[in-house]
PDB file of N, CA and C in Angstrom:
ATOM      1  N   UNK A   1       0.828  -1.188   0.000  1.00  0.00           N
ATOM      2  CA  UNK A   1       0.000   0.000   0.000  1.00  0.00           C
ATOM      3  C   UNK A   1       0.869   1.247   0.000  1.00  0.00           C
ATOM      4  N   UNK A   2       1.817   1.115   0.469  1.00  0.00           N
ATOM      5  CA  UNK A   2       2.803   2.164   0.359  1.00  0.00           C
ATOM      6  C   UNK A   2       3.005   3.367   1.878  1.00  0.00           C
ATOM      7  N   UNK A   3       3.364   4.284   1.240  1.00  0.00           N
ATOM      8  CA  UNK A   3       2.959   5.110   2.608  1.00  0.00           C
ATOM      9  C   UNK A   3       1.768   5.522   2.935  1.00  0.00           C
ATOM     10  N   UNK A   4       0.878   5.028   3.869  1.00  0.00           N
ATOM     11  CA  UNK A   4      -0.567   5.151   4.633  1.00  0.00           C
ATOM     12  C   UNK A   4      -0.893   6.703   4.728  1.00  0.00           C
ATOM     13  N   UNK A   5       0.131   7.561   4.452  1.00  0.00           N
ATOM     14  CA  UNK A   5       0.521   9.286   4.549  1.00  0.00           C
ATOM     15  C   UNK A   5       0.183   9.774   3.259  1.00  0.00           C
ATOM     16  N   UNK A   6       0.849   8.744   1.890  1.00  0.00           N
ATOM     17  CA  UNK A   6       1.151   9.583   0.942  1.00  0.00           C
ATOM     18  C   UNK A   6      -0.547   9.475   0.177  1.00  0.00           C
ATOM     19  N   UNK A   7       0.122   9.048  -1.319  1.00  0.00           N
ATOM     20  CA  UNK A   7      -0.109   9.029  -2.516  1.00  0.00           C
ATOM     21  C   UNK A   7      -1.081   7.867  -2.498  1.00  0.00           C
ATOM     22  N   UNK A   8       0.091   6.857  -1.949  1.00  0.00           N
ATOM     23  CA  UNK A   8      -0.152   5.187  -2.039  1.00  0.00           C
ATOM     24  C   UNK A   8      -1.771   4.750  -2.000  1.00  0.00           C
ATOM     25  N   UNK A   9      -2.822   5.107  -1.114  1.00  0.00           N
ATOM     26  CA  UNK A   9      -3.937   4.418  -1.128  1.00  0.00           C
ATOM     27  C   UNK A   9      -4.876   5.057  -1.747  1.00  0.00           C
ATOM     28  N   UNK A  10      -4.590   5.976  -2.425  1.00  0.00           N
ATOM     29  CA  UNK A  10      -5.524   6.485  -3.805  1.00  0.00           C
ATOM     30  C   UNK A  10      -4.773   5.822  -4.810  1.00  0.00           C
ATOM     31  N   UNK A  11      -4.002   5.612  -5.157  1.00  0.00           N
ATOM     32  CA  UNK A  11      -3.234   4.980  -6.507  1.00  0.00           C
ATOM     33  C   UNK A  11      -3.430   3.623  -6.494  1.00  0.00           C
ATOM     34  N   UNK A  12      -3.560   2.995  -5.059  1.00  0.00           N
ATOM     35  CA  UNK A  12      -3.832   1.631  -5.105  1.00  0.00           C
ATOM     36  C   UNK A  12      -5.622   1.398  -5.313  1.00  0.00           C
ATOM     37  N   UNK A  13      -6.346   2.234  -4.630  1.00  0.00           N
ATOM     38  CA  UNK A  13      -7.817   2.333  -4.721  1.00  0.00           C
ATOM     39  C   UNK A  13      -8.359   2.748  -6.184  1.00  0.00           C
ATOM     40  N   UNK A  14      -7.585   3.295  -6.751  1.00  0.00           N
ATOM     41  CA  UNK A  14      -7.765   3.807  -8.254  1.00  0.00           C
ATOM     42  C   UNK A  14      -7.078   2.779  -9.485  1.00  0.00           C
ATOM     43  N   UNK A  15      -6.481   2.225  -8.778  1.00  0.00           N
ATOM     44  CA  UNK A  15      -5.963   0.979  -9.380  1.00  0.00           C
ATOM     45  C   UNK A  15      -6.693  -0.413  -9.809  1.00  0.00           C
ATOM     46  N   UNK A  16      -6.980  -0.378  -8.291  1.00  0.00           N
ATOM     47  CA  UNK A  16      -8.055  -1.497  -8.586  1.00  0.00           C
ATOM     48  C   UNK A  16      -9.431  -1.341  -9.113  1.00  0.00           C
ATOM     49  N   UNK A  17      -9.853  -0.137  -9.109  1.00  0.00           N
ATOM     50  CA  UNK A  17     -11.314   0.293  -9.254  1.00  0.00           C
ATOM     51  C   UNK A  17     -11.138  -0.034 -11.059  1.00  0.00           C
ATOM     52  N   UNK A  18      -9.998   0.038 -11.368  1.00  0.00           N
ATOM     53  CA  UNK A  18      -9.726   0.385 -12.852  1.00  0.00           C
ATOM     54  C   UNK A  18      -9.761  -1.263 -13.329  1.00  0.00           C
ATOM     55  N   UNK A  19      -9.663  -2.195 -12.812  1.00  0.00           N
ATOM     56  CA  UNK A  19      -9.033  -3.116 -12.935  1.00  0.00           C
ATOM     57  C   UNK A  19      -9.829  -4.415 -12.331  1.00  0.00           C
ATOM     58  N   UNK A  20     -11.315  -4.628 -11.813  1.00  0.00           N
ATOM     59  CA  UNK A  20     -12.005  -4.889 -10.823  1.00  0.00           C
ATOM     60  C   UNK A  20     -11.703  -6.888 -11.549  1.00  0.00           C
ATOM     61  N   UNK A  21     -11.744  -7.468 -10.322  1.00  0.00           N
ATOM     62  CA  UNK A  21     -11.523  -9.089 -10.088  1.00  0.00           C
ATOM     63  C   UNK A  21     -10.022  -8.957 -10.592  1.00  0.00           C
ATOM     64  N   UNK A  22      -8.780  -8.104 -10.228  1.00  0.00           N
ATOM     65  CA  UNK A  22      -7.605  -8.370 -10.544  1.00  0.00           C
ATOM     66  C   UNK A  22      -7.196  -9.042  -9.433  1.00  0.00           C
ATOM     67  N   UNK A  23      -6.794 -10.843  -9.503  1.00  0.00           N
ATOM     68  CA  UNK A  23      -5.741 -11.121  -9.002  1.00  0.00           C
ATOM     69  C   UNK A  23      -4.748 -10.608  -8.307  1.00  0.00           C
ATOM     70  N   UNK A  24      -5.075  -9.702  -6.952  1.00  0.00           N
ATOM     71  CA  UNK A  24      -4.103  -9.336  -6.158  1.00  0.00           C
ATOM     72  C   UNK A  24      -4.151  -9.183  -4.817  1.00  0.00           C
ATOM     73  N   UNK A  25      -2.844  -8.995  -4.006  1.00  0.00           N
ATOM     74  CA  UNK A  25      -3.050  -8.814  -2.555  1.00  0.00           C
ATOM     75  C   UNK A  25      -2.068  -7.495  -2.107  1.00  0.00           C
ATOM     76  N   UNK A  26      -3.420  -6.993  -1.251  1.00  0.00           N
ATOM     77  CA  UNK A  26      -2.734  -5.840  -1.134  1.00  0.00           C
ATOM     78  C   UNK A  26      -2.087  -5.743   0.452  1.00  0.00           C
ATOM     79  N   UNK A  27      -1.178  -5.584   0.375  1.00  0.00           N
ATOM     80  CA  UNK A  27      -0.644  -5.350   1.961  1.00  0.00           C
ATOM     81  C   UNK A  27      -0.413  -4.186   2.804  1.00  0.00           C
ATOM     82  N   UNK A  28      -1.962  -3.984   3.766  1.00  0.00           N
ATOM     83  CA  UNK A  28      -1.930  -2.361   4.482  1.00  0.00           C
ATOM     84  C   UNK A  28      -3.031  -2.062   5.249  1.00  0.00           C
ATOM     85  N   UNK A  29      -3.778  -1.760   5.385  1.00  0.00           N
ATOM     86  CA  UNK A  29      -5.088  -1.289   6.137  1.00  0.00           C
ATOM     87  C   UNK A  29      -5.960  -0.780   5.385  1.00  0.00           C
ATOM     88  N   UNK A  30      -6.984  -1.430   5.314  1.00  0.00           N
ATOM     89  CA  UNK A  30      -8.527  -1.665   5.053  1.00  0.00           C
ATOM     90  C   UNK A  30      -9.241  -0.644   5.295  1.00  0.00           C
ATOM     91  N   UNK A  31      -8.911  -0.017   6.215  1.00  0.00           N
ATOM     92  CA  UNK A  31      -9.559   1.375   7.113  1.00  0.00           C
ATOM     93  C   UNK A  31      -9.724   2.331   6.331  1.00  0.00           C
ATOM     94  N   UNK A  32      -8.352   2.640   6.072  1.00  0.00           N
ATOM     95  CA  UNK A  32      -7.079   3.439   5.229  1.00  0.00           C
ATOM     96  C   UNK A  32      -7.923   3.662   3.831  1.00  0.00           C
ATOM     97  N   UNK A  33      -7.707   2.423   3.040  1.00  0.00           N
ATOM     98  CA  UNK A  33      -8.364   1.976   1.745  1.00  0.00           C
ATOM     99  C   UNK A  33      -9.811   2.291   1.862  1.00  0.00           C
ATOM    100  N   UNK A  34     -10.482   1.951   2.658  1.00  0.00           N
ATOM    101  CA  UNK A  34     -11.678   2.378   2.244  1.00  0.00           C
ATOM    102  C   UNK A  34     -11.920   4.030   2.582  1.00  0.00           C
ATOM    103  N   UNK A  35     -11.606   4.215   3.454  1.00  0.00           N
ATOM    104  CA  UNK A  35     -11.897   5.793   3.709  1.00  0.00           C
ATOM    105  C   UNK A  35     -11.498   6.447   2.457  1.00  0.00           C
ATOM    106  N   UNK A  36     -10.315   5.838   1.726  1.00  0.00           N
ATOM    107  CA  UNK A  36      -9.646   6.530   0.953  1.00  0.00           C
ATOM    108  C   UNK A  36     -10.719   6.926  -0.869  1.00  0.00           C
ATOM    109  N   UNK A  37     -11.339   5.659  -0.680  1.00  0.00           N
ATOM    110  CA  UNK A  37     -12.505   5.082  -1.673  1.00  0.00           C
ATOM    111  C   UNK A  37     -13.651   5.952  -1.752  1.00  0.00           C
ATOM    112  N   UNK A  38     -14.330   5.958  -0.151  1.00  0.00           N
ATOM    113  CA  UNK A  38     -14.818   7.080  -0.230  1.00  0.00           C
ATOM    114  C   UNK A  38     -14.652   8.550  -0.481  1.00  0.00           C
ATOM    115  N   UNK A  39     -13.518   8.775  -0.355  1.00  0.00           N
ATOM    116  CA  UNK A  39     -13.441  10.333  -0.269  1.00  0.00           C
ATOM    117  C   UNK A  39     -13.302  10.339  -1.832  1.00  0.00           C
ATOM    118  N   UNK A  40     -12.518   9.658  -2.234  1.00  0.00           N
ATOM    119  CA  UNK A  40     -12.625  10.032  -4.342  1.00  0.00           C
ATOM    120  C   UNK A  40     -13.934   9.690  -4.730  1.00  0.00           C
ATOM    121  N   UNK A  41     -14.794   8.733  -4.323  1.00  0.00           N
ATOM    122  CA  UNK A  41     -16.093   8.267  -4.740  1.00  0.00           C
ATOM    123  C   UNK A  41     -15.870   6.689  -5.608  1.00  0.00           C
ATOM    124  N   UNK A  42     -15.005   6.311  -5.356  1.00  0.00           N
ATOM    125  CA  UNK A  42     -14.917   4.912  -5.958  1.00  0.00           C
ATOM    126  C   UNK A  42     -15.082   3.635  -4.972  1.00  0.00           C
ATOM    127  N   UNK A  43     -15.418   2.711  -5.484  1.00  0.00           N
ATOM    128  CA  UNK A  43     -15.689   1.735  -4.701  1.00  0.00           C
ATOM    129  C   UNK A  43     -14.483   1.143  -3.868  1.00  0.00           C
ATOM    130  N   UNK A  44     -14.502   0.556  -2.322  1.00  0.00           N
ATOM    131  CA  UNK A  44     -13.493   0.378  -1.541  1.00  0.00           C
ATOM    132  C   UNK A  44     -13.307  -0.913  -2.431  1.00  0.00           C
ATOM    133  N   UNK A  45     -12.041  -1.226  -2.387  1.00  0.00           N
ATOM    134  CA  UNK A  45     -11.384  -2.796  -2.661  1.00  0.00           C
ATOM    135  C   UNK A  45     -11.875  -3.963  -1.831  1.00  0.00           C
ATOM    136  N   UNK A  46     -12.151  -4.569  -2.792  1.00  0.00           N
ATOM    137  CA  UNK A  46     -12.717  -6.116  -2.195  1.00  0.00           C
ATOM    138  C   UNK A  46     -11.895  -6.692  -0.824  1.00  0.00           C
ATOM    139  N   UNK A  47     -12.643  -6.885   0.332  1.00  0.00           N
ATOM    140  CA  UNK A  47     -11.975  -7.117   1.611  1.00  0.00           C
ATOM    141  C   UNK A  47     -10.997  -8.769   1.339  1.00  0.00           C
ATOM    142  N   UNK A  48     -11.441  -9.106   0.722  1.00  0.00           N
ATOM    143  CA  UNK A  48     -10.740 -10.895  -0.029  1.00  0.00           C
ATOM    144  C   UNK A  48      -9.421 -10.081  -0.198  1.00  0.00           C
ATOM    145  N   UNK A  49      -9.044  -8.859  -1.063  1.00  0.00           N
ATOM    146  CA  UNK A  49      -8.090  -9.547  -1.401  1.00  0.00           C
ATOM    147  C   UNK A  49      -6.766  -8.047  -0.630  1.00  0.00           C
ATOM    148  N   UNK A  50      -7.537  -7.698   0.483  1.00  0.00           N
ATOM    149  CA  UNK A  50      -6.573  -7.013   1.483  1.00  0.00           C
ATOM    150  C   UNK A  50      -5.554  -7.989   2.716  1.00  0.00           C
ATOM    151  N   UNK A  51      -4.559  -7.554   2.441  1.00  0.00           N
ATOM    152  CA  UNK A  51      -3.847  -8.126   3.873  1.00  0.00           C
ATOM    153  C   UNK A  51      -3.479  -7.332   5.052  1.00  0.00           C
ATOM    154  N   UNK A  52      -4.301  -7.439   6.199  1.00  0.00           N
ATOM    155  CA  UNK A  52      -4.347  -6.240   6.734  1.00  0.00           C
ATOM    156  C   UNK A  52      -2.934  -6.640   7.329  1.00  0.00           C
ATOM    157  N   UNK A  53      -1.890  -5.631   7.971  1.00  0.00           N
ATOM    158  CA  UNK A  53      -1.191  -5.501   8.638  1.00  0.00           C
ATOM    159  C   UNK A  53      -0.849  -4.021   9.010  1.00  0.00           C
ATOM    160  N   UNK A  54      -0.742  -3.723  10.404  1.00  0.00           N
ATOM    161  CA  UNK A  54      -1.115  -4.964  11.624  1.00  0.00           C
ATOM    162  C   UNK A  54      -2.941  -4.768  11.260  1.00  0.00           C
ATOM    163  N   UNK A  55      -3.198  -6.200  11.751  1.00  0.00           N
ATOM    164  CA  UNK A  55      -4.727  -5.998  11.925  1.00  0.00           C
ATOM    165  C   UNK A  55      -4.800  -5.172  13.163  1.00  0.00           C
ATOM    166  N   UNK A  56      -6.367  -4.195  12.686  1.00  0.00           N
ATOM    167  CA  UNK A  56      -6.920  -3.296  13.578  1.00  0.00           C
ATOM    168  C   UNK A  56      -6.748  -2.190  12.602  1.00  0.00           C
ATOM    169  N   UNK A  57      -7.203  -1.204  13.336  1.00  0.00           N
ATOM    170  CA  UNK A  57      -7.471   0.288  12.818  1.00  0.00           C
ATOM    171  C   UNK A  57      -6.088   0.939  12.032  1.00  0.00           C
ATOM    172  N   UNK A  58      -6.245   2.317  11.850  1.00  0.00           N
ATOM    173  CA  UNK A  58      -5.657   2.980  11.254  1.00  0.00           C
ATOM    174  C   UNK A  58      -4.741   3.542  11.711  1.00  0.00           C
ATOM    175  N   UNK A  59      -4.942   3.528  13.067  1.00  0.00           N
ATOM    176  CA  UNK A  59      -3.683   4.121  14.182  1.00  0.00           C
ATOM    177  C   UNK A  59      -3.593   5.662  14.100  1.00  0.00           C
ATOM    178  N   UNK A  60      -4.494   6.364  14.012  1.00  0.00           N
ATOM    179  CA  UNK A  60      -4.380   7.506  13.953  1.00  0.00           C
ATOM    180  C   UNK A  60      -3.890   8.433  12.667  1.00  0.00           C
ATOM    181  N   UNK A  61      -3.546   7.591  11.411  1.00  0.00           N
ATOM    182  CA  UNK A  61      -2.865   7.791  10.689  1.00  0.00           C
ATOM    183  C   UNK A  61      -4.066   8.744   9.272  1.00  0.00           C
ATOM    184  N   UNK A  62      -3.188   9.819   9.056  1.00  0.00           N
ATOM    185  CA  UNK A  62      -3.988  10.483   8.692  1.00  0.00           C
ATOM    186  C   UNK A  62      -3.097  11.354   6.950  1.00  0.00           C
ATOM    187  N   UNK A  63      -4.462  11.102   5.771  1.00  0.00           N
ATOM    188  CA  UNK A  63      -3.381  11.644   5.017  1.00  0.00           C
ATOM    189  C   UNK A  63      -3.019  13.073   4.598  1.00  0.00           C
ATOM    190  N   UNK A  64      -1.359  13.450   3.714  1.00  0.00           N
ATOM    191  CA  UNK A  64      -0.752  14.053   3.957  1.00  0.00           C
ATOM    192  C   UNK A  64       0.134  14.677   5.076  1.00  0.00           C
ATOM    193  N   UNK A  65      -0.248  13.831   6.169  1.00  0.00           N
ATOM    194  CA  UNK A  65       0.361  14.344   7.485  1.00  0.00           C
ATOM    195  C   UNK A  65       1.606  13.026   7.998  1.00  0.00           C
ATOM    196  N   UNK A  66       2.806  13.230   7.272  1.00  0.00           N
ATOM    197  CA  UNK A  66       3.429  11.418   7.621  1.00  0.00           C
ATOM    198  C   UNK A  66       4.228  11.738   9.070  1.00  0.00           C
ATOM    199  N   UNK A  67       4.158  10.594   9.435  1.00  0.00           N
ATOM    200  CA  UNK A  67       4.868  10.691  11.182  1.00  0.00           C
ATOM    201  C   UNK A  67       5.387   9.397  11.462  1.00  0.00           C
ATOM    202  N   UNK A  68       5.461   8.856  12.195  1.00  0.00           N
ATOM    203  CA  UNK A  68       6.626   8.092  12.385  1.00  0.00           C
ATOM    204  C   UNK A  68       5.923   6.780  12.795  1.00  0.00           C
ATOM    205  N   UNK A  69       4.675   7.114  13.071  1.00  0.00           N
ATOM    206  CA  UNK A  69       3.310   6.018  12.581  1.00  0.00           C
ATOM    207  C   UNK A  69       3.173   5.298  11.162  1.00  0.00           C
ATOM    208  N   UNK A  70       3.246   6.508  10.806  1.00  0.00           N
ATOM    209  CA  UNK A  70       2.764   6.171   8.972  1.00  0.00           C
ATOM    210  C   UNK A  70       4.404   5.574   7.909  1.00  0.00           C
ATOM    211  N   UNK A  71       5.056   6.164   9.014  1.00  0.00           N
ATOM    212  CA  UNK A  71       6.396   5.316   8.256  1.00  0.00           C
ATOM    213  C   UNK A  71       6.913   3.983   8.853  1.00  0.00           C
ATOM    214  N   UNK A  72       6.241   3.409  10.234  1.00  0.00           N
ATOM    215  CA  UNK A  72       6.844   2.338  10.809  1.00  0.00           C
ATOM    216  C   UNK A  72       5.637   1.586   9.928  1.00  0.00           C
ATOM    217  N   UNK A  73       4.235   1.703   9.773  1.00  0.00           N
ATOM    218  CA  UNK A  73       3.412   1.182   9.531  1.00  0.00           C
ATOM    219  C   UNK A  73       3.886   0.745   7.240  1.00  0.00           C
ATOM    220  N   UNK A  74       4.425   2.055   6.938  1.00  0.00           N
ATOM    221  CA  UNK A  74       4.750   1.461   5.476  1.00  0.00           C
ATOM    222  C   UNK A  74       5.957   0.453   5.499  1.00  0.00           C
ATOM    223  N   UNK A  75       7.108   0.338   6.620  1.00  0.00           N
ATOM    224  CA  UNK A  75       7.452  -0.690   6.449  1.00  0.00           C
ATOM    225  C   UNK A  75       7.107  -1.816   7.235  1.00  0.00           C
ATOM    226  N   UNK A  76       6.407  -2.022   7.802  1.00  0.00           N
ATOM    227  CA  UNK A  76       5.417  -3.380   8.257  1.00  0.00           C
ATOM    228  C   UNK A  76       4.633  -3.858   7.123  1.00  0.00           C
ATOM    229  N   UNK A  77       4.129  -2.888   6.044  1.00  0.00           N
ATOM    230  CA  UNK A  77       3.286  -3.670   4.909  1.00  0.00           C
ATOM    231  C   UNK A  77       4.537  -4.350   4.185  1.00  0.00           C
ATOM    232  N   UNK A  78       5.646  -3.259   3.787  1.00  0.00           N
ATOM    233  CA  UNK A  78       6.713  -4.183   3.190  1.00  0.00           C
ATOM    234  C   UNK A  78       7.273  -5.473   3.400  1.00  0.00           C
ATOM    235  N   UNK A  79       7.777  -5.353   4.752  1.00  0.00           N
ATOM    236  CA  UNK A  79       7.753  -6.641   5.508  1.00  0.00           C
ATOM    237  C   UNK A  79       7.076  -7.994   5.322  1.00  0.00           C
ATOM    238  N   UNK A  80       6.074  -7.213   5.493  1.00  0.00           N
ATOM    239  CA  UNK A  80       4.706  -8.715   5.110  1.00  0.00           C
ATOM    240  C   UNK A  80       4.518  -8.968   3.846  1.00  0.00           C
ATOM    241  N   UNK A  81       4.888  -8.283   2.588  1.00  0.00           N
ATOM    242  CA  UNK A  81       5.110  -8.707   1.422  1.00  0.00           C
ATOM    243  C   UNK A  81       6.025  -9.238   0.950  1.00  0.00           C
ATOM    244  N   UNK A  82       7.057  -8.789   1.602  1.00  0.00           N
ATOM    245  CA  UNK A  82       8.476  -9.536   1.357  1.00  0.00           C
ATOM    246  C   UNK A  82       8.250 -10.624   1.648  1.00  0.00           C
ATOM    247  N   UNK A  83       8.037 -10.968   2.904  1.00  0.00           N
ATOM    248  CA  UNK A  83       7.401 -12.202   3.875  1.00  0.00           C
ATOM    249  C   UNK A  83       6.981 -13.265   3.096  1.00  0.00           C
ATOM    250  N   UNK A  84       5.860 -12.770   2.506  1.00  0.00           N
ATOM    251  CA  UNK A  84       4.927 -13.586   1.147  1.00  0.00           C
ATOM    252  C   UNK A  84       5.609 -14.027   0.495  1.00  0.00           C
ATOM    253  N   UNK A  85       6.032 -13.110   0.034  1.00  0.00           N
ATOM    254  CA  UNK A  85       6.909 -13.240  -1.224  1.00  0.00           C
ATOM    255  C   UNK A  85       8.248 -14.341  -1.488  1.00  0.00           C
ATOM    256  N   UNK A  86       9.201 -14.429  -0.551  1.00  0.00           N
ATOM    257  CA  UNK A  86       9.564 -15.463   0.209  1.00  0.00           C
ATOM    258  C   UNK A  86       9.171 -16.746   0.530  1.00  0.00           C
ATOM    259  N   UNK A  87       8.500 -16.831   0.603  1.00  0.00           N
ATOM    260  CA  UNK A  87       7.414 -17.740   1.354  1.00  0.00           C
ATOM    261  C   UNK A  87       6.764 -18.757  -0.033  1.00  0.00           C
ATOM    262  N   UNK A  88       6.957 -18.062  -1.374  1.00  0.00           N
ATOM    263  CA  UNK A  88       6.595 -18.560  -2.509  1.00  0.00           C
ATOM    264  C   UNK A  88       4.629 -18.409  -2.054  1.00  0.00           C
ATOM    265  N   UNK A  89       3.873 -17.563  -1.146  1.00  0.00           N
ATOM    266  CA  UNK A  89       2.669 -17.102  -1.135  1.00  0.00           C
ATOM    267  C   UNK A  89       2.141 -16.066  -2.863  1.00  0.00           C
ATOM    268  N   UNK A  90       3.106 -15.377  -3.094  1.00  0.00           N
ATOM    269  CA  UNK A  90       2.668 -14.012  -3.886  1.00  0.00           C
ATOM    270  C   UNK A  90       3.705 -14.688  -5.244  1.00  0.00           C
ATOM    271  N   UNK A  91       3.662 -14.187  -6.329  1.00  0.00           N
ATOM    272  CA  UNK A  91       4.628 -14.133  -7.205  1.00  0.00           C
ATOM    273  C   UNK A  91       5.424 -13.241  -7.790  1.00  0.00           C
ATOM    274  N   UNK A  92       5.054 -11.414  -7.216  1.00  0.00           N
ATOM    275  CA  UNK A  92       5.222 -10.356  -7.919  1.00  0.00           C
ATOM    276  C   UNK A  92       5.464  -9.973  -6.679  1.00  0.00           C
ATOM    277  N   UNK A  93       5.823  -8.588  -6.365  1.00  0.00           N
ATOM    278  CA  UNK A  93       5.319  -7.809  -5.301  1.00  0.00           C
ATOM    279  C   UNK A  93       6.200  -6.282  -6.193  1.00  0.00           C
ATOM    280  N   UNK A  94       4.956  -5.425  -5.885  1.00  0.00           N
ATOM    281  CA  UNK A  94       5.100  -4.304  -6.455  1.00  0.00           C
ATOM    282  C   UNK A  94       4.850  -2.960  -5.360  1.00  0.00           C
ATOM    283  N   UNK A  95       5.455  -1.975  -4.854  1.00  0.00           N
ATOM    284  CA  UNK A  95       4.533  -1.187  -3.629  1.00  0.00           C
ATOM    285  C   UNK A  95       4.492   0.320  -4.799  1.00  0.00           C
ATOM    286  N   UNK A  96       3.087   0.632  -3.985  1.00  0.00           N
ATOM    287  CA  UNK A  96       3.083   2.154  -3.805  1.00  0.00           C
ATOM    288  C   UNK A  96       3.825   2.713  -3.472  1.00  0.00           C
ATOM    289  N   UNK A  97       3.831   4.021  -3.712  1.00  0.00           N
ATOM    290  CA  UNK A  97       5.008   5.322  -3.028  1.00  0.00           C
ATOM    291  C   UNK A  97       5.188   5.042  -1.627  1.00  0.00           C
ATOM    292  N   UNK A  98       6.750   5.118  -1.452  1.00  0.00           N
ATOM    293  CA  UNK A  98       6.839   5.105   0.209  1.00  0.00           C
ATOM    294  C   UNK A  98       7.820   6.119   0.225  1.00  0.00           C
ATOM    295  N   UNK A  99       7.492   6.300   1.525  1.00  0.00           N
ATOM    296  CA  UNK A  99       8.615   7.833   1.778  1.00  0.00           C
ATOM    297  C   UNK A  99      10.117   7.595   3.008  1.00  0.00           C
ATOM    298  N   UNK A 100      10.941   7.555   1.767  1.00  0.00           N
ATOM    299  CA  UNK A 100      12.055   7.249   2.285  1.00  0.00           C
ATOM    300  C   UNK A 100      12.885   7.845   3.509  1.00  0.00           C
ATOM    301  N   UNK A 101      12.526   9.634   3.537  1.00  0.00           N
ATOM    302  CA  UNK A 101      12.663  10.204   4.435  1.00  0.00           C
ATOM    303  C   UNK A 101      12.176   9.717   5.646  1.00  0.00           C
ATOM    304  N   UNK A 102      10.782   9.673   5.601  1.00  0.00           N
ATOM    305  CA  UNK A 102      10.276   9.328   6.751  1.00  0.00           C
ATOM    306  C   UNK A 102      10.691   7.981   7.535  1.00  0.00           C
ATOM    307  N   UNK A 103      11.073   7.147   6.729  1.00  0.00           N
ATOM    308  CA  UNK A 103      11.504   5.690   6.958  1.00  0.00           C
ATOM    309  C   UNK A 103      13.032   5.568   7.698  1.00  0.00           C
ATOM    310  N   UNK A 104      13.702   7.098   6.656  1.00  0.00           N
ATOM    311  CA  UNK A 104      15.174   6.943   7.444  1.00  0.00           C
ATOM    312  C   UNK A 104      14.592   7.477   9.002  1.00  0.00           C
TER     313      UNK A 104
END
């Protein structure tokens, strides 16, 4: 999903809206994604094919505003894709914008 701050969950929500029954898993918060769905007016992403991490809420995380929430939280989605990915679960793994600053 990328950074939960940036770009990432409109590009991923606009992605899929473009693209609907695409074969994929997204790794990030559901919360996030759908709020994000609503506010452009497109439909939230199918809950099948989200991987939440961590499960639970959004953590306060709010966009354009990145903090040290929204950057521990973009590399926990990485993590868990790598994870997958590894794991021979996924076959691709591709992320949204993440913000490197914030991460250093």
């Amino acid at each position: 999903m990328g950074d939960p701050a940036g770009i990432g969950p409109e590009l991923v929500v606009r992605a899929l809206a473009a693209r609907p029954g695409l074969n994929v898993r997204v790794f990030g918060d559901a919360d996030i994604l759908t709020a994000t769905a609503r506010g452009i007016g497109l439909p939230a992403p199918d809950a099948a094919c989200v991987q939440p991490v961590p499960p639970g809420g959004s953590g306060g995380i709010v966009a354009g505003r990145p903090t040290l929430a929204s950057a521990r939280a973009q590399l926990d989605y990485l993590q868990a894709a790598t994870d997958a990915a590894l794991a021979g679960e996924i076959s691709a793994l591709c992320t949204a914008p993440i913000s490197k600053e914030w991460i250093a």
